[in-house]
PDB file of N, CA and C in Angstrom:
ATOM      1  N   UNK A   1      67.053  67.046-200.661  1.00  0.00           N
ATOM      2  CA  UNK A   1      67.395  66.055-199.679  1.00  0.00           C
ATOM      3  C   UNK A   1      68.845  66.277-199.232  1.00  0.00           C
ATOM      4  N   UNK A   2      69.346  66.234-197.695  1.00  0.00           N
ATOM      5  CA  UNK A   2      70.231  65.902-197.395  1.00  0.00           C
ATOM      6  C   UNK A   2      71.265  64.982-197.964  1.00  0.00           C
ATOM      7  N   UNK A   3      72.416  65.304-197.838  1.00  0.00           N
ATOM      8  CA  UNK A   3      73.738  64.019-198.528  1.00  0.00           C
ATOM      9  C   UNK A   3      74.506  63.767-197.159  1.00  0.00           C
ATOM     10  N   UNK A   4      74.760  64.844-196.304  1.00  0.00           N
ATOM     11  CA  UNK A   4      75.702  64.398-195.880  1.00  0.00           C
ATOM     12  C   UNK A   4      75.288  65.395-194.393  1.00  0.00           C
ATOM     13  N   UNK A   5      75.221  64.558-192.893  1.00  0.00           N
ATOM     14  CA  UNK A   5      75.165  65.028-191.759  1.00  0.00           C
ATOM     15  C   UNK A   5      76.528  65.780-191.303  1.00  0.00           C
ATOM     16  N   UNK A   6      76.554  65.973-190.778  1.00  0.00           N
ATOM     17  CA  UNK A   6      78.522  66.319-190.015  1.00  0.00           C
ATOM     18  C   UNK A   6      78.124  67.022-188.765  1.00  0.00           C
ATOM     19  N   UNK A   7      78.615  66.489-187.295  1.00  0.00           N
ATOM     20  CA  UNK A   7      78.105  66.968-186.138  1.00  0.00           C
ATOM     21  C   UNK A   7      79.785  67.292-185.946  1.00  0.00           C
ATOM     22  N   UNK A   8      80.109  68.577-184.866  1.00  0.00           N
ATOM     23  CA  UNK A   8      81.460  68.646-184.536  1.00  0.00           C
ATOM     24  C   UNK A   8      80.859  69.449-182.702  1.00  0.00           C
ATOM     25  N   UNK A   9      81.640  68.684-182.218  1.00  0.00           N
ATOM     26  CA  UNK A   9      81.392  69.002-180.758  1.00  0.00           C
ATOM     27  C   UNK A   9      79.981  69.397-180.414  1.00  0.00           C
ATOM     28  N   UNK A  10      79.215  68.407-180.586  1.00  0.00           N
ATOM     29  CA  UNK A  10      78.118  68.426-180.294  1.00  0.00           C
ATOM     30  C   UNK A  10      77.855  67.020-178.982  1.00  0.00           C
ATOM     31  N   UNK A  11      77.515  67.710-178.139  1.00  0.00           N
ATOM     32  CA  UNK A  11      77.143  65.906-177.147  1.00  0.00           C
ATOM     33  C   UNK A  11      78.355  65.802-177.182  1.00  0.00           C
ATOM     34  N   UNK A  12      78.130  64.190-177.257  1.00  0.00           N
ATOM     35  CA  UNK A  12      78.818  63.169-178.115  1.00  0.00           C
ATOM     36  C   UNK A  12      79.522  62.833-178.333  1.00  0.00           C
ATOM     37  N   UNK A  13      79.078  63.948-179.377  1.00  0.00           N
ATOM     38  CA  UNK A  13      79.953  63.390-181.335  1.00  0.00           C
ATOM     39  C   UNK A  13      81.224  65.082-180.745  1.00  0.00           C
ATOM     40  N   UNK A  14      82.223  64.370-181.194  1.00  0.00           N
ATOM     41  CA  UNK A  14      83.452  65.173-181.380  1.00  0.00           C
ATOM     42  C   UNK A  14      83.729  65.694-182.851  1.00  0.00           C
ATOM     43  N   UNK A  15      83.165  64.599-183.734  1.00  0.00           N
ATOM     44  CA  UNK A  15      83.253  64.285-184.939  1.00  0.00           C
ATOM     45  C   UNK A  15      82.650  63.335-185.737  1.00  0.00           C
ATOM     46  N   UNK A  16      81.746  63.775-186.614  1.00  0.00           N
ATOM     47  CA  UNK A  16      80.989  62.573-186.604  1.00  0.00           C
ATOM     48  C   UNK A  16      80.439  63.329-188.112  1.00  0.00           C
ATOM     49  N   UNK A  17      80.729  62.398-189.363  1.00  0.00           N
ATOM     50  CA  UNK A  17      80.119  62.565-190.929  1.00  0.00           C
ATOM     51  C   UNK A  17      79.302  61.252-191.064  1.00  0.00           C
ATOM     52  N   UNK A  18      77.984  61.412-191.719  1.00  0.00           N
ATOM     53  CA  UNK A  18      77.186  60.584-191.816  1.00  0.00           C
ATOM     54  C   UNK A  18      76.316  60.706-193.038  1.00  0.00           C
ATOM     55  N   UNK A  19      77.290  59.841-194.542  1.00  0.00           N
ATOM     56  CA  UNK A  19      76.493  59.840-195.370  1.00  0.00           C
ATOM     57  C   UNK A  19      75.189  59.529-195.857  1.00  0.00           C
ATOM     58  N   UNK A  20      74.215  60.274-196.179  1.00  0.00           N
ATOM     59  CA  UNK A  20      72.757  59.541-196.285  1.00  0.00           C
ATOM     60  C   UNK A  20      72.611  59.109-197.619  1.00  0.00           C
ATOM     61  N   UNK A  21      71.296  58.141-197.839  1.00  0.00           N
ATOM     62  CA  UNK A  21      71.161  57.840-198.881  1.00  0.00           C
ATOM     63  C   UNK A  21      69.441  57.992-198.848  1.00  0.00           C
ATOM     64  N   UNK A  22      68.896  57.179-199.454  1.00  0.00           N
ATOM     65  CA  UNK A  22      67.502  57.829-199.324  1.00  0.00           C
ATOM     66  C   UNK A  22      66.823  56.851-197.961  1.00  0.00           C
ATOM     67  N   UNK A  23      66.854  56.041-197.549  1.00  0.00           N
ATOM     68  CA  UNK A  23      67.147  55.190-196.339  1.00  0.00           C
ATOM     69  C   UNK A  23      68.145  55.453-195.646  1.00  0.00           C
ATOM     70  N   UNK A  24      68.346  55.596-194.421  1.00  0.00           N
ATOM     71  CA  UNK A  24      69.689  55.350-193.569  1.00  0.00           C
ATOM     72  C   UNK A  24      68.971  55.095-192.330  1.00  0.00           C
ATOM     73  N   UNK A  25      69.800  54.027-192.139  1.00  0.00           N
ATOM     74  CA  UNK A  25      69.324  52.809-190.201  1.00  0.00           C
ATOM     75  C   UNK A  25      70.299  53.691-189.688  1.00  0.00           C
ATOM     76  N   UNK A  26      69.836  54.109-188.634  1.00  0.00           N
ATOM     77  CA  UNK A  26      70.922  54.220-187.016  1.00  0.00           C
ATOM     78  C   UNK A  26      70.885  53.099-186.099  1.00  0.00           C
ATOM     79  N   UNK A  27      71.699  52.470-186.247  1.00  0.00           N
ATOM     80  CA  UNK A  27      71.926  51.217-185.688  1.00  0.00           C
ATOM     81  C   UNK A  27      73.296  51.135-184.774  1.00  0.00           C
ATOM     82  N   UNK A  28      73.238  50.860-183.427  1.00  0.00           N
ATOM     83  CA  UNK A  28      73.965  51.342-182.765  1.00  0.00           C
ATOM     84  C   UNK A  28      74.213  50.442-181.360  1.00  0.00           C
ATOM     85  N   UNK A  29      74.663  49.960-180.440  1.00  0.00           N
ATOM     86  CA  UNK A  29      74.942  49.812-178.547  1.00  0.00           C
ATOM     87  C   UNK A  29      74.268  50.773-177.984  1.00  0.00           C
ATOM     88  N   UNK A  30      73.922  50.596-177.100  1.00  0.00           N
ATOM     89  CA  UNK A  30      72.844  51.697-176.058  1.00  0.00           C
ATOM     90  C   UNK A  30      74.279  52.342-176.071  1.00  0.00           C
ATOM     91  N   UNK A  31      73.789  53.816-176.085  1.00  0.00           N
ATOM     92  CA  UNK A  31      74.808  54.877-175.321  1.00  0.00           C
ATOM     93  C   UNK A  31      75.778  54.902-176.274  1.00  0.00           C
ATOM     94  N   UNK A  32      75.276  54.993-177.734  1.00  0.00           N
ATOM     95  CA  UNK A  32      76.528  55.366-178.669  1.00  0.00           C
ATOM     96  C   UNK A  32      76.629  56.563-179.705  1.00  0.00           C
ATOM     97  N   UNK A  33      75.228  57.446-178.694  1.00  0.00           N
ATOM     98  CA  UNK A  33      75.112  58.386-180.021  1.00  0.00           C
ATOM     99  C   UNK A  33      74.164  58.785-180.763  1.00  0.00           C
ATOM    100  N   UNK A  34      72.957  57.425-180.882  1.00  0.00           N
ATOM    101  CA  UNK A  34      72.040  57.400-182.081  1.00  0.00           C
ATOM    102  C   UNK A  34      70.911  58.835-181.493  1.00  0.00           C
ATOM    103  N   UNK A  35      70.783  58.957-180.066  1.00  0.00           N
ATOM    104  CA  UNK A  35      69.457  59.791-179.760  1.00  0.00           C
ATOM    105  C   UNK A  35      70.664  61.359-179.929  1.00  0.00           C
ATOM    106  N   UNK A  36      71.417  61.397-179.356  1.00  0.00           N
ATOM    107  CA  UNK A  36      72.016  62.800-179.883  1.00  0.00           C
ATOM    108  C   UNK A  36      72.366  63.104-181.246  1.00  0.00           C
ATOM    109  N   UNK A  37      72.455  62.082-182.610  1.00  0.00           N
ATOM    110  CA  UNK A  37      72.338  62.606-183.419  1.00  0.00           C
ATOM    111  C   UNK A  37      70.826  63.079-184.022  1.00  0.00           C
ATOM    112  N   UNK A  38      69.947  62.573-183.632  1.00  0.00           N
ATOM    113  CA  UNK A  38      68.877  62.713-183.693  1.00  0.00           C
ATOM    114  C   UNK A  38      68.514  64.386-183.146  1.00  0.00           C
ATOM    115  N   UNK A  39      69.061  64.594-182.105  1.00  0.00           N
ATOM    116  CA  UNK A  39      68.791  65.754-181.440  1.00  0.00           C
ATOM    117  C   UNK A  39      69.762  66.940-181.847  1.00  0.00           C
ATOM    118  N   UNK A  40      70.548  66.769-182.576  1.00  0.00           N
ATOM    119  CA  UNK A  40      71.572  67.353-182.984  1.00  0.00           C
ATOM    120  C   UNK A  40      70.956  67.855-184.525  1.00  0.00           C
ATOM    121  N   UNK A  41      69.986  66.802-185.297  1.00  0.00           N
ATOM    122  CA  UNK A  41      69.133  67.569-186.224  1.00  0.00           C
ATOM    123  C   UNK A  41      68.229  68.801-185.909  1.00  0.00           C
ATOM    124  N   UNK A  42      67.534  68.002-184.905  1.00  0.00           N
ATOM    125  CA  UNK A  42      66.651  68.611-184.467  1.00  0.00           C
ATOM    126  C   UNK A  42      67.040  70.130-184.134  1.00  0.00           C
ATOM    127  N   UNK A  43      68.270  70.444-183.275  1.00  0.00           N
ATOM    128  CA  UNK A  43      68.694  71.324-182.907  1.00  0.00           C
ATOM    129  C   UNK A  43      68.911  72.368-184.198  1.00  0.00           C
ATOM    130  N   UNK A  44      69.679  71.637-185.311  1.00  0.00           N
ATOM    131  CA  UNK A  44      69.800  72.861-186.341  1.00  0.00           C
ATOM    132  C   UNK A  44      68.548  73.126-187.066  1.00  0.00           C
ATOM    133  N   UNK A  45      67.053  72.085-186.735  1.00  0.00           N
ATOM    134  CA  UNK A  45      65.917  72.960-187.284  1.00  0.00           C
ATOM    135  C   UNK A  45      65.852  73.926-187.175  1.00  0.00           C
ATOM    136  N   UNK A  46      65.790  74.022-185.312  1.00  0.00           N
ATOM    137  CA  UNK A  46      65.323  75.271-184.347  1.00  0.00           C
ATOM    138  C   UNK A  46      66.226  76.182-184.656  1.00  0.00           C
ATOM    139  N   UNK A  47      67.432  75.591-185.112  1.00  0.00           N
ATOM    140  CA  UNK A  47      68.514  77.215-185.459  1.00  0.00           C
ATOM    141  C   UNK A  47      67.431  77.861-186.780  1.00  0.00           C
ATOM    142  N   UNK A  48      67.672  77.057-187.751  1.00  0.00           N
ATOM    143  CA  UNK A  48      66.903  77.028-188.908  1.00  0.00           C
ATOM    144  C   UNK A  48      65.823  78.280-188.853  1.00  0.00           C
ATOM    145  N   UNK A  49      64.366  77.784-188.019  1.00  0.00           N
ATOM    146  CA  UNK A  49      63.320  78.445-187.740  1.00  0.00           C
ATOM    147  C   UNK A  49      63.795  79.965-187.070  1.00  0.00           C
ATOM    148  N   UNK A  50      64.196  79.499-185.870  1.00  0.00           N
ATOM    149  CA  UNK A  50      64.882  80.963-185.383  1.00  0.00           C
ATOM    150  C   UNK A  50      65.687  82.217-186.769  1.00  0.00           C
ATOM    151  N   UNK A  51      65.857  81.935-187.382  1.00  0.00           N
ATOM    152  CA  UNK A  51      67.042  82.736-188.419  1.00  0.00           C
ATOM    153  C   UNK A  51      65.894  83.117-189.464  1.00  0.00           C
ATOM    154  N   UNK A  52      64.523  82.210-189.622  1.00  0.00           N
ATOM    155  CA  UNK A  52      63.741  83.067-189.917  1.00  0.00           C
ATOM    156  C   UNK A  52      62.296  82.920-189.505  1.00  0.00           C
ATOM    157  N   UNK A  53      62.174  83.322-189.003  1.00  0.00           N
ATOM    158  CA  UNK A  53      60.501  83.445-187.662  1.00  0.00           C
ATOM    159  C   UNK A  53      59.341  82.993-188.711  1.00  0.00           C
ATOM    160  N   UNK A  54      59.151  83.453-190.149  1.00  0.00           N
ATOM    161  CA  UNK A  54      58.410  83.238-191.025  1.00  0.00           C
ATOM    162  C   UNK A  54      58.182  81.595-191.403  1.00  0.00           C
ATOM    163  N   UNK A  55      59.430  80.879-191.492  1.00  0.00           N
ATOM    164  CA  UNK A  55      59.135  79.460-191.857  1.00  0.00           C
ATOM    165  C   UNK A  55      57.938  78.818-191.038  1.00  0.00           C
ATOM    166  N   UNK A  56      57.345  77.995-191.421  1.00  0.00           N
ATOM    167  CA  UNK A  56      55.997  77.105-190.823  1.00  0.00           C
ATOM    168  C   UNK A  56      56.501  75.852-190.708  1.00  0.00           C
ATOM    169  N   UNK A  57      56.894  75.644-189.289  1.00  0.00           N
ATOM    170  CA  UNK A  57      57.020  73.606-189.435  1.00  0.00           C
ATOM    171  C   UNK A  57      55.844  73.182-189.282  1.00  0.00           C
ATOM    172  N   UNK A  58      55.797  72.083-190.143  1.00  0.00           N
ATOM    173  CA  UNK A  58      54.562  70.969-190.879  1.00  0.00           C
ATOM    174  C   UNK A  58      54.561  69.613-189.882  1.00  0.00           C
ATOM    175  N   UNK A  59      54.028  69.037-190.488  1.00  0.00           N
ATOM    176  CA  UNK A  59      54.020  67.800-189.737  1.00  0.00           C
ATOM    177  C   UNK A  59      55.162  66.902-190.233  1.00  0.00           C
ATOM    178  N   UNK A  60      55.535  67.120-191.334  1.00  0.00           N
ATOM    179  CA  UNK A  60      56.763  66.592-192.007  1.00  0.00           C
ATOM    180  C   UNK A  60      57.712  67.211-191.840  1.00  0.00           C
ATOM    181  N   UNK A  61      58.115  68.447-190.594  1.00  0.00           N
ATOM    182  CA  UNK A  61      59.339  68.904-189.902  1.00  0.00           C
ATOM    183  C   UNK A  61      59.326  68.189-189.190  1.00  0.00           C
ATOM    184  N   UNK A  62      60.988  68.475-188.246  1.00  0.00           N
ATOM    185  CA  UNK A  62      61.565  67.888-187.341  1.00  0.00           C
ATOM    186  C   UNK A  62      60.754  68.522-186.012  1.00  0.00           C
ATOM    187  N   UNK A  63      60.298  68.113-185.428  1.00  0.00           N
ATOM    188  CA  UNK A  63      59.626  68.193-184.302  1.00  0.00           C
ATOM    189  C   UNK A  63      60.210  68.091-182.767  1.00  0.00           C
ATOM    190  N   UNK A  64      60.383  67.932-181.771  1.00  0.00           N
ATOM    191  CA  UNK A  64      60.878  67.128-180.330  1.00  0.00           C
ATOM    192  C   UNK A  64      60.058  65.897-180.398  1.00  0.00           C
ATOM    193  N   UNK A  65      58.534  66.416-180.760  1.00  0.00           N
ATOM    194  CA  UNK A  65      57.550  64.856-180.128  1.00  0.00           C
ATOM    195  C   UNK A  65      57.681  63.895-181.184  1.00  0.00           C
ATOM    196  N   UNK A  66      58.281  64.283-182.430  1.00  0.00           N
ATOM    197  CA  UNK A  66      58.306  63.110-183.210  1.00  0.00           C
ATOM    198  C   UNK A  66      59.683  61.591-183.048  1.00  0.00           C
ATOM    199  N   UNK A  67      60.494  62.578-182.299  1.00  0.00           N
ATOM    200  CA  UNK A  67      62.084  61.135-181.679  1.00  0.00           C
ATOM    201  C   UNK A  67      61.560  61.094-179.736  1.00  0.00           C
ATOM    202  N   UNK A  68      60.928  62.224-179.363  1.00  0.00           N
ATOM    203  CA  UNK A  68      60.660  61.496-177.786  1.00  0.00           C
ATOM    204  C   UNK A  68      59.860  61.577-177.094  1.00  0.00           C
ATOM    205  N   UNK A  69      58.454  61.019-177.786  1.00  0.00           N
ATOM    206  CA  UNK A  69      57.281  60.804-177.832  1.00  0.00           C
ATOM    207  C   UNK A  69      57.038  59.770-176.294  1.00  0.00           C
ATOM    208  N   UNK A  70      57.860  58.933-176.338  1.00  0.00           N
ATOM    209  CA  UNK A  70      57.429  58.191-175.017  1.00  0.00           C
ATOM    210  C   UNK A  70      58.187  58.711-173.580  1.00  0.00           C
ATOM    211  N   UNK A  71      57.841  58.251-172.698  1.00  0.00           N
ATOM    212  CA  UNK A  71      58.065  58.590-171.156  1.00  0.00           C
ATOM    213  C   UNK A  71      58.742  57.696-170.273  1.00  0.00           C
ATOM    214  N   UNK A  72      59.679  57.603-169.809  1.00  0.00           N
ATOM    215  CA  UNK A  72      60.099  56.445-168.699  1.00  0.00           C
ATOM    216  C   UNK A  72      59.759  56.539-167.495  1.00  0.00           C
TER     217      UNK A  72
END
């Protein structure tokens, strides 16, 4: 399990450490962050997968359709 997020010039986040615990709320003001850190995981999956073509994401990987599943 993860301990500790850290985004640096990503979006956003200029700077941004985010201790986890086995729960953690993103709780937030519209427009403060919460969907780019979200996407900012997501992003180092795809680094992740890319670095090795062999890994298999599951249904219990980070996905796109699993944070933006709906449509406006």
């Amino acid at each position: 399990m993860f301990e500790k997020i850290i985004l640096k010039n990503y979006r956003a986040h200029r700077f941004t450490e985010i201790h986890l615990d086995s729960v953690t709320l993103l709780i937030g003001n519209n427009n403060s962050g919460k969907t780019n850190l979200l996407a900012g995981i997501q992003h180092f999956a795809q680094l992740v997968k890319q670095g090795d073509p062999d890994i298999k994401l599951t249904s219990r990987s980070i996905l796109s359709e699993d944070y933006f599943s709906h449509c406006y």
